[in-house]
C-alpha atoms as a PDB file:
ATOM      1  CA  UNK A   1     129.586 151.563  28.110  1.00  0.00           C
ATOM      2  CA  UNK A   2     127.990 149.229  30.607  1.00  0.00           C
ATOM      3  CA  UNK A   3     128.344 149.653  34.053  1.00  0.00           C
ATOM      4  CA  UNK A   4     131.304 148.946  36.779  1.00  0.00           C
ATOM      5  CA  UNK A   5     130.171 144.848  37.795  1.00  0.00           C
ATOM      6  CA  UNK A   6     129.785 144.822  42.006  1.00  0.00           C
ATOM      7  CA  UNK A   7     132.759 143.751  43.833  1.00  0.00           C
ATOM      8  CA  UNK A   8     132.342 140.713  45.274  1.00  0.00           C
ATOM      9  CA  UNK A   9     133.641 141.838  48.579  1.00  0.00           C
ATOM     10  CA  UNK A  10     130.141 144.282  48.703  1.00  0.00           C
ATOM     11  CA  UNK A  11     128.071 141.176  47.666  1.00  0.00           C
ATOM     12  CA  UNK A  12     129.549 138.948  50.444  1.00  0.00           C
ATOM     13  CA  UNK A  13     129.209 141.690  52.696  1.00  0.00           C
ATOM     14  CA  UNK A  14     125.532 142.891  51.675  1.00  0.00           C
ATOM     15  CA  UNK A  15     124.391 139.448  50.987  1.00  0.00           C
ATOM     16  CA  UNK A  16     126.043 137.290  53.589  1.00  0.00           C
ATOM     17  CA  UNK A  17     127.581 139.171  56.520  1.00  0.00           C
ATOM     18  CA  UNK A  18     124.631 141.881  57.333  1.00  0.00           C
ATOM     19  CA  UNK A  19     121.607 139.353  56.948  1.00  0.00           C
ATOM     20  CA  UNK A  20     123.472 137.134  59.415  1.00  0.00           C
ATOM     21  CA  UNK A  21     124.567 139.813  61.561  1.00  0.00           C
ATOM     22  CA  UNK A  22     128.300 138.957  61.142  1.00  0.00           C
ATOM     23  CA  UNK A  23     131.085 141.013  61.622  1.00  0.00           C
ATOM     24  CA  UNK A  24     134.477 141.051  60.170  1.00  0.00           C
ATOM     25  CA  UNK A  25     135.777 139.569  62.984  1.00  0.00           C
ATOM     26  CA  UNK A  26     133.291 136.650  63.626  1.00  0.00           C
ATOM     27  CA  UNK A  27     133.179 136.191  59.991  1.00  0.00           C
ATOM     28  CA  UNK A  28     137.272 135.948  59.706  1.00  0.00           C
ATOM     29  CA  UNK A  29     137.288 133.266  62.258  1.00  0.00           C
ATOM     30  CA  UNK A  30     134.969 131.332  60.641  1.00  0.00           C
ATOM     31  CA  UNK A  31     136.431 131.837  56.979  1.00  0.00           C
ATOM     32  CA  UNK A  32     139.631 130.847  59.153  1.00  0.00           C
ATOM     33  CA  UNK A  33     141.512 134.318  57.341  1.00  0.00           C
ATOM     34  CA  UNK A  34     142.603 136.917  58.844  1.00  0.00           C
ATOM     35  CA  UNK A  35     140.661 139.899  60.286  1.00  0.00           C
ATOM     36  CA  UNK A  36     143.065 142.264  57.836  1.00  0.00           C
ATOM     37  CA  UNK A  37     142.563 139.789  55.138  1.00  0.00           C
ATOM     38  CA  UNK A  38     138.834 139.838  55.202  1.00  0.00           C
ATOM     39  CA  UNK A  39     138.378 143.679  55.780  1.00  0.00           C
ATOM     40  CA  UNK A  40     140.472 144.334  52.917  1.00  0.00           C
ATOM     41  CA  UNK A  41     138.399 142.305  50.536  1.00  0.00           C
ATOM     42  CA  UNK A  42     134.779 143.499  51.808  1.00  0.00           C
ATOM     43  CA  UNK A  43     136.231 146.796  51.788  1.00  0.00           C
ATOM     44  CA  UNK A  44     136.864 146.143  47.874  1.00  0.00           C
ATOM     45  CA  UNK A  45     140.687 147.049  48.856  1.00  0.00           C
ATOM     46  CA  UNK A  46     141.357 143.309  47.474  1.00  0.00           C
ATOM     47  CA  UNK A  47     140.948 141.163  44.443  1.00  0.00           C
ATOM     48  CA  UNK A  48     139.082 137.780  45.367  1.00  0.00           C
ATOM     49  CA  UNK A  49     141.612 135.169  45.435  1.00  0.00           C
ATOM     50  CA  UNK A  50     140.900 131.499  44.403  1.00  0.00           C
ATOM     51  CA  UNK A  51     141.710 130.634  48.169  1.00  0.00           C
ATOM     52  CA  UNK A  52     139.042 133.069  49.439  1.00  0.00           C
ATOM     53  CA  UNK A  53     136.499 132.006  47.309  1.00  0.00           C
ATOM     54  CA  UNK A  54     136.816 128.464  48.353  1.00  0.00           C
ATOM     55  CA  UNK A  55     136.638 129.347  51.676  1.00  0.00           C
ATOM     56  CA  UNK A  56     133.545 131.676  50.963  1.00  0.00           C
ATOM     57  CA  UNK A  57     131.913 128.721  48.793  1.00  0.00           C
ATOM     58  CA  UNK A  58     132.497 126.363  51.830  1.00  0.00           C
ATOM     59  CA  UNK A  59     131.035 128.911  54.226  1.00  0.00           C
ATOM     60  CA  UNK A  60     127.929 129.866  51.849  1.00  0.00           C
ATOM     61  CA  UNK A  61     127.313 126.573  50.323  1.00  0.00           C
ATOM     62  CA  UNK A  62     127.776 128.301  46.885  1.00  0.00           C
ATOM     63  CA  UNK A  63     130.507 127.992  43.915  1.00  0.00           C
ATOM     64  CA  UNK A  64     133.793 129.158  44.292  1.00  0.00           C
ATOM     65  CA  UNK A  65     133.235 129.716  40.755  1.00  0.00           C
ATOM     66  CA  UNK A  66     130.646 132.131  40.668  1.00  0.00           C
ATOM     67  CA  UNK A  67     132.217 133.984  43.188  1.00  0.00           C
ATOM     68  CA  UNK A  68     135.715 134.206  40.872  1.00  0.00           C
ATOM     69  CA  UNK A  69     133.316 135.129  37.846  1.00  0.00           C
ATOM     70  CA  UNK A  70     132.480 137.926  39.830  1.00  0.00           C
ATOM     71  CA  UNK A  71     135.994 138.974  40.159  1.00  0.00           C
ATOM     72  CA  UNK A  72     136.925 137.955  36.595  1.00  0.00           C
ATOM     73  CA  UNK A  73     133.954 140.157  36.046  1.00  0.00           C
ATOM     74  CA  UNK A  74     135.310 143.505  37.534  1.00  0.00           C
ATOM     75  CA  UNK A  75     138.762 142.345  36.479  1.00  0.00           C
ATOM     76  CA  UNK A  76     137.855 142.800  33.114  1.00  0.00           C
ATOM     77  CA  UNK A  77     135.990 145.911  32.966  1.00  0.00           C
ATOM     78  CA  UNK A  78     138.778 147.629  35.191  1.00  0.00           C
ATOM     79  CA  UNK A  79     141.127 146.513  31.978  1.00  0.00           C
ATOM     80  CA  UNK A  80     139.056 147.668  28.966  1.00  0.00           C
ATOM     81  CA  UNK A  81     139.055 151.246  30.818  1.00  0.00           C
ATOM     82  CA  UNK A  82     142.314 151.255  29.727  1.00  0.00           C
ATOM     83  CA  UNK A  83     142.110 148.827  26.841  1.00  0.00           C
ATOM     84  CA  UNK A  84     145.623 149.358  24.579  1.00  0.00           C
ATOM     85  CA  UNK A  85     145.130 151.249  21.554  1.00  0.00           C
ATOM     86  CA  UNK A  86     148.443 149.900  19.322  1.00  0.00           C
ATOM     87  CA  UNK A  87     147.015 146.611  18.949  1.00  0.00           C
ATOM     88  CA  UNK A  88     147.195 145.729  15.641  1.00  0.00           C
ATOM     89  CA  UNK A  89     144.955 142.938  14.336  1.00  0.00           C
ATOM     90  CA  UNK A  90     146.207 139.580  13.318  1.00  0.00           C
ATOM     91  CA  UNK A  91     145.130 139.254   9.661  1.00  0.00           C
ATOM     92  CA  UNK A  92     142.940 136.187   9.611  1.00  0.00           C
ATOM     93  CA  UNK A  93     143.260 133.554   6.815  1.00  0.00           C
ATOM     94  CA  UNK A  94     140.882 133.324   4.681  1.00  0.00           C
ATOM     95  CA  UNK A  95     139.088 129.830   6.385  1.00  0.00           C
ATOM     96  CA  UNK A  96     138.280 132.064   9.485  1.00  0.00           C
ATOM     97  CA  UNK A  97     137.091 135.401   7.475  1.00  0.00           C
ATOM     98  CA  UNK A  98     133.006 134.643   7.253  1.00  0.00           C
END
């Protein structure tokens, strides 16, 4: 099993707000979200929304998309820890099989 992927709330935090000595108010205002909004996400209480990561991308000069992979990321692994177990395969035709 590989490991739980970091939260992009604890990257942002770790890698953005504490080298630039923000806080999560300062860093709200500028993000233009709300103090709640923001504390909630760094705090890994919230998903990364596409909206936040825009605003994060804009902020950091980085891609809103790497910041949703992140999330996509976690997503993921959060699922297959409770992956279904009465799936039963599709049978594949016999173009696909090899």
């Amino acid at each position: 099993m590989t490991r739980k992927p970091t939260h992009p709330g604890n990257v942002f935090l770790e890698d953005v707000m504490k080298p630039l000595d923000l806080t999560i108010t300062d860093a709200a205002k500028m993000l233009g979200v709300s103090r709640k909004a923001l504390s909630e996400f760094v705090n890994e209480k919230a998903a990364l929304s596409p909206e936040m990561a825009l605003r994060i991308s804009k902020a950091t000069n980085t891609s809103a998309e790497s910041w949703l992979n992140m999330q996509q990321k976690l997503t993921l692994w959060k699922a297959e820890q409770h992956a279904p177990t009465n799936v039963i395969p599709f049978p594949l035709p016999a173009v696909m099989e090899g």
